[in-house]
Protein backbone atom coordinates (compact mmCIF):
# COMPACT_ATOMS: atom_id res chain seq x y z
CA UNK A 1 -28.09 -42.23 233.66
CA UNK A 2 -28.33 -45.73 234.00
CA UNK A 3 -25.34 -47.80 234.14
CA UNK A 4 -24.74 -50.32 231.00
CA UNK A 5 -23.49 -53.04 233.06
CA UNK A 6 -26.55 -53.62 235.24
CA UNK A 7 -28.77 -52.23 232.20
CA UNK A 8 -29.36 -55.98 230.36
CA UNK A 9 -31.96 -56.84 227.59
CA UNK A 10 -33.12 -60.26 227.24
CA UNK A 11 -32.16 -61.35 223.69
CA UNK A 12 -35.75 -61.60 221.56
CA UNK A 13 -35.64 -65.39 220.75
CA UNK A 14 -37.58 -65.10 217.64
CA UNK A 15 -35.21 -62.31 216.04
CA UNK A 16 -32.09 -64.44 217.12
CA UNK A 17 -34.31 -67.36 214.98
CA UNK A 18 -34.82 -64.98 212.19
CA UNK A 19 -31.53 -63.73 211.69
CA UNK A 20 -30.37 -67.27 211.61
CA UNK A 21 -32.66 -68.16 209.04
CA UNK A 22 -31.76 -65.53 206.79
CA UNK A 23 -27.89 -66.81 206.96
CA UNK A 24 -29.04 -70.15 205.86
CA UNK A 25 -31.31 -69.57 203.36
CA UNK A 26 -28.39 -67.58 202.23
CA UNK A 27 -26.06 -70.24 202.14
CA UNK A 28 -28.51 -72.51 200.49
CA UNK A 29 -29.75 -70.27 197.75
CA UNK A 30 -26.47 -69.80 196.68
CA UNK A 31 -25.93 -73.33 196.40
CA UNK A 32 -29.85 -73.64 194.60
CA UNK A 33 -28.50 -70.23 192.43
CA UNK A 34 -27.61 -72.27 189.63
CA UNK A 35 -30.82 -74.62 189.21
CA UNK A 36 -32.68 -71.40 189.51
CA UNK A 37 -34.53 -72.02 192.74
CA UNK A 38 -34.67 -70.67 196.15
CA UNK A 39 -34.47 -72.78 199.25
CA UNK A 40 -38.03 -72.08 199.52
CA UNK A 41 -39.19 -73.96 196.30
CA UNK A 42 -36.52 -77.04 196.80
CA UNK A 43 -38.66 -77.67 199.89
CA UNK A 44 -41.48 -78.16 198.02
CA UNK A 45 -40.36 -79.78 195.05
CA UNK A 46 -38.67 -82.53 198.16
CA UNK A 47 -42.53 -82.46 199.57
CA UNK A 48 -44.06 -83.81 196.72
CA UNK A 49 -40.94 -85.25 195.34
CA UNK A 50 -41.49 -87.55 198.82
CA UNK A 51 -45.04 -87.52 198.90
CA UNK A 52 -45.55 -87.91 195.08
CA UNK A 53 -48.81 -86.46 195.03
CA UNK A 54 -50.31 -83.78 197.37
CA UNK A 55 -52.57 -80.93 198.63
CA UNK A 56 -51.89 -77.37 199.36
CA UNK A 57 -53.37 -78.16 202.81
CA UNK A 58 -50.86 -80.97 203.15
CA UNK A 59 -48.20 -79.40 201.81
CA UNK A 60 -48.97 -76.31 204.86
CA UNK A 61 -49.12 -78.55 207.47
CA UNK A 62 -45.57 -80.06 206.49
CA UNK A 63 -43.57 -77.26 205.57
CA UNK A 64 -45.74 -74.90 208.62
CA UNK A 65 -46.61 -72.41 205.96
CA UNK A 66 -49.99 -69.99 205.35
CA UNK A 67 -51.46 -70.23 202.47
CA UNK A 68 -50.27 -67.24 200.59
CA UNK A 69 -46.60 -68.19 201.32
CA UNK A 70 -47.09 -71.51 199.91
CA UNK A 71 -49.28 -70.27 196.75
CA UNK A 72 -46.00 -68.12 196.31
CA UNK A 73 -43.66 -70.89 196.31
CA UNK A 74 -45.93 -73.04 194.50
CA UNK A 75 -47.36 -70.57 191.59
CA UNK A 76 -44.36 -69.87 189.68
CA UNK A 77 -43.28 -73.79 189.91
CA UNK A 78 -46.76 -74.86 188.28
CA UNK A 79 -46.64 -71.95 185.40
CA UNK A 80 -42.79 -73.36 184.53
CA UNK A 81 -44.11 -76.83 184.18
CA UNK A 82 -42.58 -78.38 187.32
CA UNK A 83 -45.30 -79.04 189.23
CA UNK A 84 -48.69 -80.76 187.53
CA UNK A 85 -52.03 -79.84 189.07
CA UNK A 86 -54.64 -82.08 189.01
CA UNK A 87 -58.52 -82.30 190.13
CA UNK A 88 -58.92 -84.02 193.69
CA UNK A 89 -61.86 -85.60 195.24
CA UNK A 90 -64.17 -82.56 195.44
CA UNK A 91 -64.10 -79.46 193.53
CA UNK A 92 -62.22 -77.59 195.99
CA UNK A 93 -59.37 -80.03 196.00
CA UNK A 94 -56.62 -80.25 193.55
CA UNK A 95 -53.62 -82.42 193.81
CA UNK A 96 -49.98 -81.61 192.85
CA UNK A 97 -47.53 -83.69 191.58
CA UNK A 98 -43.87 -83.26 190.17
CA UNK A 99 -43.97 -83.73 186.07
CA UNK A 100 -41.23 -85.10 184.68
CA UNK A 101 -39.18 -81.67 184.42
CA UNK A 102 -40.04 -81.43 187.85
CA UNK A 103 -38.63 -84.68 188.65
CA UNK A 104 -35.51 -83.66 186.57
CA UNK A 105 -35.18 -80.24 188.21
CA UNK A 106 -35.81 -81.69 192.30
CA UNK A 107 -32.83 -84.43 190.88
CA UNK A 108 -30.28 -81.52 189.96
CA UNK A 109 -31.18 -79.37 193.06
CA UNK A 110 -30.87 -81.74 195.69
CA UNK A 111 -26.83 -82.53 194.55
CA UNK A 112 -26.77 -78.59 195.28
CA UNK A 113 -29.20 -78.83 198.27
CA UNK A 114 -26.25 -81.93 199.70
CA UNK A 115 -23.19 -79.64 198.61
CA UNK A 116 -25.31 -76.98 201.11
CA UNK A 117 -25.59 -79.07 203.17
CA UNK A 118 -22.54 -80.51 203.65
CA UNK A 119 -20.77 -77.01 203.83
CA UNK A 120 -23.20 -76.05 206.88
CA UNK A 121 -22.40 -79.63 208.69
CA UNK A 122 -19.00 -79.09 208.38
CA UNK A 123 -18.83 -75.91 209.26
CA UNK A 124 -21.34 -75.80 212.98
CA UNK A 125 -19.83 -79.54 213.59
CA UNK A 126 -21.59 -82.52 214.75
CA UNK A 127 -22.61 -81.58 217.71
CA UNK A 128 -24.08 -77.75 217.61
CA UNK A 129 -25.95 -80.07 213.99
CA UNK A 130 -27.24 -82.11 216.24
CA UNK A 131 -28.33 -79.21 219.03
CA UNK A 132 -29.60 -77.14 216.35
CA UNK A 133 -32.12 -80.09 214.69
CA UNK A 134 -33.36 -80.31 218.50
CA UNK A 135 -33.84 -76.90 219.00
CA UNK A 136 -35.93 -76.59 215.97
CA UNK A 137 -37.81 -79.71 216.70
CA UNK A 138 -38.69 -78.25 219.80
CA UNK A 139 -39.30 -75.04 218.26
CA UNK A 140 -41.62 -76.52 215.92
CA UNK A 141 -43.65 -78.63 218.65
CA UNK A 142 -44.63 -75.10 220.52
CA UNK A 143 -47.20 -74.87 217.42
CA UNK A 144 -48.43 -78.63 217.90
């Protein structure tokens, strides 16, 4: 029988990442709950809220998503008349832009997405906010 004390598994980094995901987007969904958006679709709405027009292939490489996770995101946001979709340079293209609604909604969600955001700061501190924005950086890079 092997003794627990010299018996050690290395933590899985990605599952420790994961887990602390899910407790965010947590926090910040309920704070999104009552403009009827996830975390998820803020972020985009705030991509082409900043961008103010876009691709889906931009829109991946900014918020590091695949394709069908995006569509996901996106889909629901163009069918509720948030998000316009217009023809790009070729056929293949199209470009997205926030319509006015859109506009409205990304207004009303980011005083929710700063109420989140403020609870979370408060609550890890200024420094482990600062650690954790350079451990994600970093994280992020690995892909670059």
């Amino acid at each position: 029988m092997t003794d627990e004390k010299t018996f050690k598994i290395e933590p899985c980094l990605n599952l420790e990442l994961r887990k602390a995901n899910r407790v965010m987007s947590q926090i910040y969904d309920h704070y999104l709950a009552s403009c009827g958006i996830k975390t998820s679709q803020y972020s985009i709405l705030r991509a082409i809220y900043l961008l103010r027009e876009t691709t889906n292939s931009q829109l991946q490489d900014i918020l590091i998503l695949d394709q069908t996770t995006l569509s996901r995101g996106v889909k629901p946001l163009i069918r509720d008349g948030f998000i316009e979709v217009r023809p790009g340079v070729d056929r293949r293209q199209k470009l997205l832009a926030l319509t006015e609604s859109g506009r409205a909604l990304f207004k009303a969600a980011e005083v929710c997405w700063n109420d989140a955001q403020k609870f979370v700061s408060k609550r890890l501190g200024h420094d482990i906010k600062n650690e954790l924005l350079k451990l994600t950086h970093a994280v992020v890079e690995l892909k670059r």
